[in-house]
Protein backbone atom coordinates (compact mmCIF):
# COMPACT_ATOMS: atom_id res chain seq x y z
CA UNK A 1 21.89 41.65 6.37
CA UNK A 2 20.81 45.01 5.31
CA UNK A 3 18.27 45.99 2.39
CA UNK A 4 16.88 48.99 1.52
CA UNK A 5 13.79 50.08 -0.65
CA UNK A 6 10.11 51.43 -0.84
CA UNK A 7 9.51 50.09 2.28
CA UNK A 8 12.51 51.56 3.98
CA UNK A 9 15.99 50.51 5.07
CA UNK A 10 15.85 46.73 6.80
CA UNK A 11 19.00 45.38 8.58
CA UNK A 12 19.08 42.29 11.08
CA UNK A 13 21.67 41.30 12.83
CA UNK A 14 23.13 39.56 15.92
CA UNK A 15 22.96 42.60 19.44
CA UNK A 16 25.64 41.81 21.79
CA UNK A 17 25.40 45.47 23.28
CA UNK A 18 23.45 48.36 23.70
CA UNK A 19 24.34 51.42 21.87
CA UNK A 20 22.54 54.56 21.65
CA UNK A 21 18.81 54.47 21.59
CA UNK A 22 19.12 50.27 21.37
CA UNK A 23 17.60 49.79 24.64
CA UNK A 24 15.01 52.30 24.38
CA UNK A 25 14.00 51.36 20.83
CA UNK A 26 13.77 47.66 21.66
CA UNK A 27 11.60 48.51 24.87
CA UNK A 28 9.14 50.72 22.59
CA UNK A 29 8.73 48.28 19.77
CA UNK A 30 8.34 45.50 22.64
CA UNK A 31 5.56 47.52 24.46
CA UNK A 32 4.16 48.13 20.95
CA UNK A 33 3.84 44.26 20.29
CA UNK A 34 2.09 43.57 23.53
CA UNK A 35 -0.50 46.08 23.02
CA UNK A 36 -1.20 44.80 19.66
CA UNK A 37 -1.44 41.08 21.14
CA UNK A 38 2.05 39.49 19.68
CA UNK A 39 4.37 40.27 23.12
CA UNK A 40 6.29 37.01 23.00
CA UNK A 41 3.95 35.81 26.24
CA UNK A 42 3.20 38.63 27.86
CA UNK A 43 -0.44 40.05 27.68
CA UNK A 44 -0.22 43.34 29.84
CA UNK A 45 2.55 46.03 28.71
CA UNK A 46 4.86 45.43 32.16
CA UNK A 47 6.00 48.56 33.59
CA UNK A 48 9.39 50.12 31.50
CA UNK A 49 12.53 49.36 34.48
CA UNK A 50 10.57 45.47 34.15
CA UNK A 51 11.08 45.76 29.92
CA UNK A 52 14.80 46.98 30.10
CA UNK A 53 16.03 44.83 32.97
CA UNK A 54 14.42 41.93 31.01
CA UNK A 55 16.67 43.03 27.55
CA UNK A 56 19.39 43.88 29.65
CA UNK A 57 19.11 40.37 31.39
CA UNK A 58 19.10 38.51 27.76
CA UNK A 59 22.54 39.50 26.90
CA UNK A 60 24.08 38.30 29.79
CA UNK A 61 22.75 34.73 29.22
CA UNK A 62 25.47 32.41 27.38
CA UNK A 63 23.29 30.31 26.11
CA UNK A 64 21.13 32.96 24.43
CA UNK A 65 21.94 35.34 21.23
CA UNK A 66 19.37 38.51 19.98
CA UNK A 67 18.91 38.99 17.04
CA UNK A 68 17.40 42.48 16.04
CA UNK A 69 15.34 43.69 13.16
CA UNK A 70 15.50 47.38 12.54
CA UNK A 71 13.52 49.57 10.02
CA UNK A 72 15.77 52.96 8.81
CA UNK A 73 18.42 52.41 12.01
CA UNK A 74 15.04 51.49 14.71
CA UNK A 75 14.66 48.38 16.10
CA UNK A 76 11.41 47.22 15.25
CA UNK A 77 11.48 43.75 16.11
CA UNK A 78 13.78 40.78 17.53
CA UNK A 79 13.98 37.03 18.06
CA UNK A 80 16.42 34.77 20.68
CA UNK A 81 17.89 31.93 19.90
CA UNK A 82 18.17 29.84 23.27
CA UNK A 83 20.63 26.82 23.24
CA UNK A 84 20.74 23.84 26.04
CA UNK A 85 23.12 24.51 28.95
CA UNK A 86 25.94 22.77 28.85
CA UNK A 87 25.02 19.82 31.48
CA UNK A 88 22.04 18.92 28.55
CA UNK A 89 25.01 17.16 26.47
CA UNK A 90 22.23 14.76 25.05
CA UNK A 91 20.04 17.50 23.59
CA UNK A 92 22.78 19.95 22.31
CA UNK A 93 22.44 19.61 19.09
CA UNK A 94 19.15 21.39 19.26
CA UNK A 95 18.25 25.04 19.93
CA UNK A 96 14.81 26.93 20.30
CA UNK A 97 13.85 30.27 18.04
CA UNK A 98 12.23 31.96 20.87
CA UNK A 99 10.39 35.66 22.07
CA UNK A 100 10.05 36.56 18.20
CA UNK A 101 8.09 39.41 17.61
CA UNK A 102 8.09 42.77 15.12
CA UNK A 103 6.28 45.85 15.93
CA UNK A 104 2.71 46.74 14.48
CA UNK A 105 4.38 49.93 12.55
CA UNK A 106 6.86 47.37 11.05
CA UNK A 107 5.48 44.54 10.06
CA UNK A 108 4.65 43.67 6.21
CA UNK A 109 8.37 44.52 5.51
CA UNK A 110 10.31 41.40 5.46
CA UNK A 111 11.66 42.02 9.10
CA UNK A 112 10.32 38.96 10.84
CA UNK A 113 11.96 36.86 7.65
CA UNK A 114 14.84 38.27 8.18
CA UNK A 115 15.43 37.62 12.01
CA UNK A 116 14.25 33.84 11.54
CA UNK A 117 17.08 33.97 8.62
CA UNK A 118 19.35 35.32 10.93
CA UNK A 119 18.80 33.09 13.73
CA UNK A 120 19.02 29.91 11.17
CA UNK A 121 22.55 31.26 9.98
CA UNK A 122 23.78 31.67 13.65
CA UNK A 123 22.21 28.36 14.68
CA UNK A 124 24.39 26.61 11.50
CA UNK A 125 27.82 28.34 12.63
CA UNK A 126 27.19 26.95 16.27
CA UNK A 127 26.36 23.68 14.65
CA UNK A 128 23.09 23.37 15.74
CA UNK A 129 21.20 20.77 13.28
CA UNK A 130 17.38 21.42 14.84
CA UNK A 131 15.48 24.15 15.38
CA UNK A 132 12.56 24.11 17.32
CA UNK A 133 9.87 26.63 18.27
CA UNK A 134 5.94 27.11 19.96
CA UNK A 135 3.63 29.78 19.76
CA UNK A 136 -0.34 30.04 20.23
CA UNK A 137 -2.64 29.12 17.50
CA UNK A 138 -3.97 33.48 17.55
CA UNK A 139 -0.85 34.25 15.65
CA UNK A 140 -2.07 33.24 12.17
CA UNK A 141 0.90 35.53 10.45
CA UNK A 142 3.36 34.02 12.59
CA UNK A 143 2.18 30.33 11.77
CA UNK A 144 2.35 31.48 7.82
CA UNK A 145 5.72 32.42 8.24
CA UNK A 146 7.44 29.60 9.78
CA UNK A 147 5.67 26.97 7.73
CA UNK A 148 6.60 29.21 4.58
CA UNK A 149 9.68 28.76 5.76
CA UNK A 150 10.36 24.90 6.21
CA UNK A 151 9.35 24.34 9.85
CA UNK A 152 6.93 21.27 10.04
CA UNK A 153 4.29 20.92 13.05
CA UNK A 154 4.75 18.21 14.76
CA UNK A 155 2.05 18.66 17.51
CA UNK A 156 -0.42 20.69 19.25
CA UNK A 157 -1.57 21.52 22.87
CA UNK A 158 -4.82 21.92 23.11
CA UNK A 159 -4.58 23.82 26.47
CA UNK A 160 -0.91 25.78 25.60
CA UNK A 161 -2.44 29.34 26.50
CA UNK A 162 -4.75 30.98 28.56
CA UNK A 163 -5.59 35.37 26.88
CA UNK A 164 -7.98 37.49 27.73
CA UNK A 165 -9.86 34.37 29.94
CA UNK A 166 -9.84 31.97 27.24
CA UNK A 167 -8.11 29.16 26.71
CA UNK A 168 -5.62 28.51 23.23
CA UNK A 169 -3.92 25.66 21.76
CA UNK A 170 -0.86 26.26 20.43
CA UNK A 171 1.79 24.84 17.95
CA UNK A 172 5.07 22.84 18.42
CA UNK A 173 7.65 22.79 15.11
CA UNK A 174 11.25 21.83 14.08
CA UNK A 175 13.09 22.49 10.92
CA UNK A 176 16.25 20.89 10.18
CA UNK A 177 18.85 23.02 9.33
CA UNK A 178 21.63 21.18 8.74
CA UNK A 179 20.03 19.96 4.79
CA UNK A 180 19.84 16.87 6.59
CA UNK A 181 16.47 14.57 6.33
CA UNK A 182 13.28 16.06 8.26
């Protein structure tokens, strides 16, 4: 997907390698995100071999695919989509949109939309029929999004997190994507 405008030139897509400044760009907005509080889980910017071994380590997973958000050719943000392994015959139908973020310079631009978009439409083609996801109560814009977009809560943890010393709940939703019943 690729739209340009005001707000500058958005494309998501699917990463299966690293080309160019990919690596480097995804580190950067990743270290970004962390400092501003939305780091997919981590709370402390790790050190940069710790980042790229990480992004390095995601494509080689079989059961995971990237999808990137980039703002005028930049990465700016990304989400996985994680599937069961293969011995988890009983829950296969299912996958999990997970490590979502978009930078702090990026954000407001459609880009997080766009990857969750993106994952759904790679989820269908595998013939996944649920998606499921978590993330702590803090991220209010996050929350907005996904229920915006169809996903229902289904449950809370009271105790999910534990930033800056204090404990968080957090959020558990689906969304079926196969236009079947919820």
């Amino acid at each position: 997907m690729s739209e340009a405008g005001a707000k500058g030139r958005i494309e998501v897509g699917e990463l299966t390698q690293y080309v160019g400044t990919d690596l480097d760009d995804l580190c950067e907005a990743t270290e970004s995100a962390i400092e501003e509080g939305g780091g997919f889980g981590w709370l402390r910017v790790p050190a940069r071999q710790v980042l790229e071994a990480y992004w390095k380590g995601v494509l080689l997973v079989p059961e995971r695919r990237l999808v990137v958000g980039r703002l005028d050719g930049v990465i700016a943000g990304s989400a996985q989509l994680s599937r069961m392994p293969r011995n988890n015959e009983a829950q296969a139908f299912a996958g999990t949109l997970t490590s979502a973020f978009v930078a702090p310079w990026a954000r407001g631009r459609g880009i997080a939309r766009g990857i969750v978009r993106e994952i759904e439409r790679i989820a269908g083609e595998l013939g996944l029929v649920v998606l499921n996801l978590d993330l702590r109560d803090t991220q209010q814009a996050a929350i907005g999004l996904y229920e915006s977009l169809g996903y229902r809560r289904w449950g809370t943890h009271p105790c999910y997190a534990q930033v800056e010393g204090r404990i968080v709940p957090g959020h558990y939703y689906y969304k079926r994507i196969d236009a079947g019943p919820a």
